[in-house]
N, C-alpha and C. Protein backbone atom coordinates (compact mmCIF):
# COMPACT_ATOMS: atom_id res chain seq x y z
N UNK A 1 46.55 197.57 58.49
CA UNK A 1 47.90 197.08 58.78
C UNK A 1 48.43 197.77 60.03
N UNK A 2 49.15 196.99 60.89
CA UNK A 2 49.69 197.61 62.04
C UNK A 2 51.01 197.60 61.91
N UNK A 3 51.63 199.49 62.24
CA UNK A 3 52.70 199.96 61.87
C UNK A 3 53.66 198.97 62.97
N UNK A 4 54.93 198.47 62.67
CA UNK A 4 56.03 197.51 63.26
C UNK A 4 56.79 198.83 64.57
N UNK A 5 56.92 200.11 63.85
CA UNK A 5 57.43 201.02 64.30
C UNK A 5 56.17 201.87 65.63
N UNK A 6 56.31 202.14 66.62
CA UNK A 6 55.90 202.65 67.66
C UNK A 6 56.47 203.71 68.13
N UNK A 7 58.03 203.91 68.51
CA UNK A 7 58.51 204.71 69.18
C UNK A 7 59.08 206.13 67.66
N UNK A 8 58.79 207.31 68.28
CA UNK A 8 59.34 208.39 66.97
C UNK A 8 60.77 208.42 67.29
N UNK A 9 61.61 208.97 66.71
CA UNK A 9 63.48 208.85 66.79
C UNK A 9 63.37 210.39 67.55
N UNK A 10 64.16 210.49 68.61
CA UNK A 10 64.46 211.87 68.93
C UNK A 10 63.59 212.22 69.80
N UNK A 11 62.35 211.14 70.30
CA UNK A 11 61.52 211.67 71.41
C UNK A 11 61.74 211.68 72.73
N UNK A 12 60.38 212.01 72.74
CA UNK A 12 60.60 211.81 74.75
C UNK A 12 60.64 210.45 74.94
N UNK A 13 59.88 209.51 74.75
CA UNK A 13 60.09 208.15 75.23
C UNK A 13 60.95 207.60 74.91
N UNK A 14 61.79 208.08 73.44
CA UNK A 14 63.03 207.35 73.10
C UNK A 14 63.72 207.46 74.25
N UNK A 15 64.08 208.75 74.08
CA UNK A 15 65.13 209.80 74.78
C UNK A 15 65.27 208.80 76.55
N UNK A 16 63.93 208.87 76.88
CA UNK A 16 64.49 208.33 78.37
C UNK A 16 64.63 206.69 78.37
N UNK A 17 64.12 206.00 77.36
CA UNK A 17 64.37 204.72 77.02
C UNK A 17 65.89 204.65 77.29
N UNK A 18 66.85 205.12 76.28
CA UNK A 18 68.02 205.68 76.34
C UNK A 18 68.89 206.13 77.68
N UNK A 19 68.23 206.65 78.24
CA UNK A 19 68.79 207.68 79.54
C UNK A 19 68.89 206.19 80.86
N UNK A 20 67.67 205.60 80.55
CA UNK A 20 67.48 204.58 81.30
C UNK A 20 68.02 203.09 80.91
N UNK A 21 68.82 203.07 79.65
CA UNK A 21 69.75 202.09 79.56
C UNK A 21 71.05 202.51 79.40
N UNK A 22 70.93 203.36 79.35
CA UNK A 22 72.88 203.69 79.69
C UNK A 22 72.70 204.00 80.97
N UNK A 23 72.50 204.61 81.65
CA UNK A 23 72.01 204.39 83.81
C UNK A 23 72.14 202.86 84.08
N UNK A 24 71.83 202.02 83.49
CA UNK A 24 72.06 200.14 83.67
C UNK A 24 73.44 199.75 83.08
N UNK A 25 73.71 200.42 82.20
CA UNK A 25 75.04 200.00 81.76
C UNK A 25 75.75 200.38 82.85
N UNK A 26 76.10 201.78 83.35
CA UNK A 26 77.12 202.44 84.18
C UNK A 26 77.06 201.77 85.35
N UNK A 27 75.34 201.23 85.66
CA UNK A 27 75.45 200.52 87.38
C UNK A 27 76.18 199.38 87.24
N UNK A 28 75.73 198.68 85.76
CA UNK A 28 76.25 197.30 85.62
C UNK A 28 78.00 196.96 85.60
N UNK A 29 78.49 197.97 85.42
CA UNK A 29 80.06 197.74 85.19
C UNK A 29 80.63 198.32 86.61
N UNK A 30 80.04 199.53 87.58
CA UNK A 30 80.59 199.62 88.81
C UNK A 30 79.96 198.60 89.78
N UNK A 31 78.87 197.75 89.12
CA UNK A 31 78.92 196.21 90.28
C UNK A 31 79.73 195.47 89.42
N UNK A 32 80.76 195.32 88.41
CA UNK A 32 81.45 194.45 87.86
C UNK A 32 82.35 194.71 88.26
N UNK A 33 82.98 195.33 89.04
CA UNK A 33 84.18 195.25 89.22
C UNK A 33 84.64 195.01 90.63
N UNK A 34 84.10 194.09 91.57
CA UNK A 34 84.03 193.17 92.34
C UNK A 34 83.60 192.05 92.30
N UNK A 35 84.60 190.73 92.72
CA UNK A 35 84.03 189.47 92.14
C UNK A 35 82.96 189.21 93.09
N UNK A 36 82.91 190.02 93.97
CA UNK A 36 81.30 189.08 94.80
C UNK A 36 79.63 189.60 94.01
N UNK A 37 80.45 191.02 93.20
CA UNK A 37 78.73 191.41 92.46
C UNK A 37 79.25 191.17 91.05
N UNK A 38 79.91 190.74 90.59
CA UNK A 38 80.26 190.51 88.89
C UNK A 38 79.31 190.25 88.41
N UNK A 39 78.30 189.27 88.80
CA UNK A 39 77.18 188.70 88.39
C UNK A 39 76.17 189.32 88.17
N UNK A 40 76.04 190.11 89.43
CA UNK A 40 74.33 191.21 89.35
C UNK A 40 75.14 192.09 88.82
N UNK A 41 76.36 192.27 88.55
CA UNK A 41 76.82 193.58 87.21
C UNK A 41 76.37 193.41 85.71
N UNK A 42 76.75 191.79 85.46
CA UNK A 42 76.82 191.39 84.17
C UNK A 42 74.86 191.67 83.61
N UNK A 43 74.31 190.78 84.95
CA UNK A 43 72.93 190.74 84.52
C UNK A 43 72.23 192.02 84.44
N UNK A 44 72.86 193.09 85.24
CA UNK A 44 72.05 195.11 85.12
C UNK A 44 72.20 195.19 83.61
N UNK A 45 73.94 194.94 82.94
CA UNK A 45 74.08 195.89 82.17
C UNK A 45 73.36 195.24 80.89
N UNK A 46 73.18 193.68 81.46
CA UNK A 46 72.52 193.10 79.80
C UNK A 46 71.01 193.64 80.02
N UNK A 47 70.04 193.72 80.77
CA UNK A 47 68.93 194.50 80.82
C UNK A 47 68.97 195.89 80.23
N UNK A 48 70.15 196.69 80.53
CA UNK A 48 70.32 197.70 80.08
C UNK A 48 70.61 197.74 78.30
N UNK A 49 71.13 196.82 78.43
CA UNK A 49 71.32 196.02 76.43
C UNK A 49 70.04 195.93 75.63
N UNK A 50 68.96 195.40 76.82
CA UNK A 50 67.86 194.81 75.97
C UNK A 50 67.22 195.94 75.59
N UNK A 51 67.22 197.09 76.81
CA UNK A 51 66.40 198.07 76.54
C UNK A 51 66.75 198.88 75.54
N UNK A 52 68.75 199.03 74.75
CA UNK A 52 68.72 199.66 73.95
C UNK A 52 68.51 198.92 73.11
N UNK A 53 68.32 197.78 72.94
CA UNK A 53 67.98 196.85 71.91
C UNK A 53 66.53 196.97 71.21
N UNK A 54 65.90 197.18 72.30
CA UNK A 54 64.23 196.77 71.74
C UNK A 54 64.11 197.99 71.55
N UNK A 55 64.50 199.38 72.11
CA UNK A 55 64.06 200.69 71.34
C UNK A 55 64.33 200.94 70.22
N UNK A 56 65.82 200.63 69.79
CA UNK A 56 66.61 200.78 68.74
C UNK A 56 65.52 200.19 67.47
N UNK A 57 65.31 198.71 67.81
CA UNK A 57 64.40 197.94 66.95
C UNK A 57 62.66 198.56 66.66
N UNK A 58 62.06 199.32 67.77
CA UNK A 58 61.36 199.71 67.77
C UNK A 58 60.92 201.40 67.27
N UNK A 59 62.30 201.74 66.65
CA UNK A 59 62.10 203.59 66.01
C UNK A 59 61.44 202.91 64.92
N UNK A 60 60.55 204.33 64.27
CA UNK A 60 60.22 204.52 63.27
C UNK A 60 61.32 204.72 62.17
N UNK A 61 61.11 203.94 60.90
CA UNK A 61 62.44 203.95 59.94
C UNK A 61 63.40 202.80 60.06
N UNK A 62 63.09 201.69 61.41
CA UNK A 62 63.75 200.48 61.15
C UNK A 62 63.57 199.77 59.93
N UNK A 63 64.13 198.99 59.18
CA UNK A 63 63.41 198.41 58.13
C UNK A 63 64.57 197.38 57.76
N UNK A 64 64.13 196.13 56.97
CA UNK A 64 64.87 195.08 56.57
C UNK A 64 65.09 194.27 57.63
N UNK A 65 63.37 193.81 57.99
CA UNK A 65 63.53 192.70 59.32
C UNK A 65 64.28 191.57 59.24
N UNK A 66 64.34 190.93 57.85
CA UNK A 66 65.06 189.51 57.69
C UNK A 66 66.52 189.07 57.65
N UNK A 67 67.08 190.78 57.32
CA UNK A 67 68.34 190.62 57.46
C UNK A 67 69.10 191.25 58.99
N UNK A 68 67.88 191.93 59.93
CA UNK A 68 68.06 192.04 61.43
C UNK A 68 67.75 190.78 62.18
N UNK A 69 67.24 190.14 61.86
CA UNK A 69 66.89 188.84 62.71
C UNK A 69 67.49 187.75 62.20
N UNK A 70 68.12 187.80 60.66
CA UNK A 70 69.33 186.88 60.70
C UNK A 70 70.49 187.19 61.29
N UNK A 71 70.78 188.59 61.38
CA UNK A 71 71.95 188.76 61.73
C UNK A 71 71.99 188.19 63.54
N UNK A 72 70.73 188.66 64.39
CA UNK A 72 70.62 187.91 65.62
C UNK A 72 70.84 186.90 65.80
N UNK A 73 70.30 186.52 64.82
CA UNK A 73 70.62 184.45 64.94
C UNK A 73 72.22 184.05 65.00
N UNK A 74 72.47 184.49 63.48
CA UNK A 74 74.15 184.22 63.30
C UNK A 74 74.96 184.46 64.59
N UNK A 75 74.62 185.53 65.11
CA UNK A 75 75.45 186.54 66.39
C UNK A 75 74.89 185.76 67.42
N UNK A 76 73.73 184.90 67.70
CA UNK A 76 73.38 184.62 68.87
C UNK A 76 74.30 182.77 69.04
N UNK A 77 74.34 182.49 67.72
CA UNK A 77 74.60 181.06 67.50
C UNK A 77 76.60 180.73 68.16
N UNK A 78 76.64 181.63 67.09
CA UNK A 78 78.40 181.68 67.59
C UNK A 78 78.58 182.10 68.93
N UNK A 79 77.72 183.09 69.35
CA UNK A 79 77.69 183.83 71.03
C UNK A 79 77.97 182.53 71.94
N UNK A 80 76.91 181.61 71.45
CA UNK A 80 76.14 180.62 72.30
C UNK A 80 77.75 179.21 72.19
N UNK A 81 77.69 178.95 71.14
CA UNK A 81 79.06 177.78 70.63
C UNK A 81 80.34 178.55 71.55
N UNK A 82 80.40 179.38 71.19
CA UNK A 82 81.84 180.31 71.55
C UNK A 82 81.64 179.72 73.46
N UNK A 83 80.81 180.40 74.04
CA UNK A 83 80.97 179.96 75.29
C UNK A 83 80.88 178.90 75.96
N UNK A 84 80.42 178.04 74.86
CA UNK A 84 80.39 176.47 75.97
C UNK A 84 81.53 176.01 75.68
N UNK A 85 82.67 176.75 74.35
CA UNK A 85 83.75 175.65 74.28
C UNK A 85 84.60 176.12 74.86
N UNK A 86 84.89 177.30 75.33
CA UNK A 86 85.87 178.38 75.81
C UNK A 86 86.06 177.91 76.94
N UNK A 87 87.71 177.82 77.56
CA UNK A 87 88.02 177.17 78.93
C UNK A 87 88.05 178.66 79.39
N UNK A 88 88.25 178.52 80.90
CA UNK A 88 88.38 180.14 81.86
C UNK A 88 89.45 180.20 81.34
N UNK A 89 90.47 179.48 81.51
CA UNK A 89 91.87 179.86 80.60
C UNK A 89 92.62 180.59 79.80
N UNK A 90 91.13 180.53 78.62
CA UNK A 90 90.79 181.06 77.49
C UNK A 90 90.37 182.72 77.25
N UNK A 91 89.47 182.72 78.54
CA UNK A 91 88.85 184.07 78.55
C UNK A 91 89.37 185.15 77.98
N UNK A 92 90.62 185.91 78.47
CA UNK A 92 91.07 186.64 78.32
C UNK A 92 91.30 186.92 76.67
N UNK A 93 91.48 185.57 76.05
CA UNK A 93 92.11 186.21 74.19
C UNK A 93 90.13 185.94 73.81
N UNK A 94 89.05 185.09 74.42
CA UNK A 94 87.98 185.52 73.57
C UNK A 94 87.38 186.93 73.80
N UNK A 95 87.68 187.34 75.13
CA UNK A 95 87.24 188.74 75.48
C UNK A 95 88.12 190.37 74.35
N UNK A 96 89.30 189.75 74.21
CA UNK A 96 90.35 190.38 73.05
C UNK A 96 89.63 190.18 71.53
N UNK A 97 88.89 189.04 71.27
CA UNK A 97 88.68 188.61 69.71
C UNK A 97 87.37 189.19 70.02
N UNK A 98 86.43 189.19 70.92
CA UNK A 98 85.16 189.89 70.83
C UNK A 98 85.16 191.53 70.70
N UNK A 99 86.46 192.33 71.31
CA UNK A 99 86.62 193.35 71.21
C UNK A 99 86.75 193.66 69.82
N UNK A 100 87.84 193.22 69.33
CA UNK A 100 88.63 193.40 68.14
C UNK A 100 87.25 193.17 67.12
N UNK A 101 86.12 191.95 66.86
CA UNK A 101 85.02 192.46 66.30
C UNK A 101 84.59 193.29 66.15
N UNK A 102 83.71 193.35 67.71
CA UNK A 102 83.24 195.11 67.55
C UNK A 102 83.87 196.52 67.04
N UNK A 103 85.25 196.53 67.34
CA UNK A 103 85.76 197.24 66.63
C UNK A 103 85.53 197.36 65.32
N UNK A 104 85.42 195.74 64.38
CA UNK A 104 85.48 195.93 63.38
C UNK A 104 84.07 196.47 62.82
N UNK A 105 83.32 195.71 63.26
CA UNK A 105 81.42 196.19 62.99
C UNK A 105 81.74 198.10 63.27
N UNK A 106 82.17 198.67 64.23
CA UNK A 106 81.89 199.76 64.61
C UNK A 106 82.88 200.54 62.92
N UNK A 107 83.49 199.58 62.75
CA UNK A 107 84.33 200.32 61.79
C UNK A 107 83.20 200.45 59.96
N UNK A 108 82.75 199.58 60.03
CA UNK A 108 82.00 199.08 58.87
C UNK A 108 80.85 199.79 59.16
N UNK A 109 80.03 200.11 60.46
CA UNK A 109 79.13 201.24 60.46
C UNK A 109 79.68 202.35 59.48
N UNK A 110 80.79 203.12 60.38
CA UNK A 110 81.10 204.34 60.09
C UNK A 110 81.19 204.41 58.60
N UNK A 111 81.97 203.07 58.13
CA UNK A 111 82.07 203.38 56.80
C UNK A 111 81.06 203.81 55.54
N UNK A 112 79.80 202.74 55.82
CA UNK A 112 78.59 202.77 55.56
C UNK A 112 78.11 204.07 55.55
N UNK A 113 78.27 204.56 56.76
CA UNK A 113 77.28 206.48 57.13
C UNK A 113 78.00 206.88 56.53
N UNK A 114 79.39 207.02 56.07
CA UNK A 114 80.43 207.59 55.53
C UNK A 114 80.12 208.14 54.00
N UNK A 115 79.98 207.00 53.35
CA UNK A 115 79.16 206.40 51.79
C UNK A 115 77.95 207.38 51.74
């Protein structure tokens, strides 16, 4: 059987996996904040996303693939609906309701580790 898990938690390859997607996040938001690089901002910092994404997914001790890859779906589906119906108009209160989520997920973590 081949282990799903590759990367150890707390290593060296994590560690700069890490180092090297928050470095994409930080470039990605100081090219966001000019509308002529907004774009190559948006696209650094989501590379920088993927990379904490696929490490995150890739520690040893991930577990309960079906309810991580539903939850992608659900999150990718509404992601996907949400923006084709949204006028520019709009932006500003979905960018407010996407916050106010995360807030809430970040809240329901803590609670969870809390437990």
């Amino acid at each position: 059987m081949i282990p799903l898990a590759v990367i150890e938690p707390g290593g060296d390859l994590a560690t700069s996996l890490y180092i090297i997607s928050f470095s994409l996040f930080i470039f990605g938001v100081r090219r966001g904040t000019h509308p002529t690089t907004a774009k190559q901002g948006n696209l650094i910092a989501a590379a920088g996303m993927a990379v904490a994404v696929t490490t995150t997914l890739l520690l040893d001790g991930i577990g309960n693939w079906g309810l991580i890859i539903g939850g992608l779906a659900v999150g990718t589906t509404v992601g996907v609906v949400a923006s084709l119906r949204v006028q520019m108009t709009q932006m500003p209160q979905m960018v407010a309701l996407y916050n106010g989520v995360g807030g809430g997920a970040v809240a329901l973590i803590a609670w969870s580790e809390f437990r």
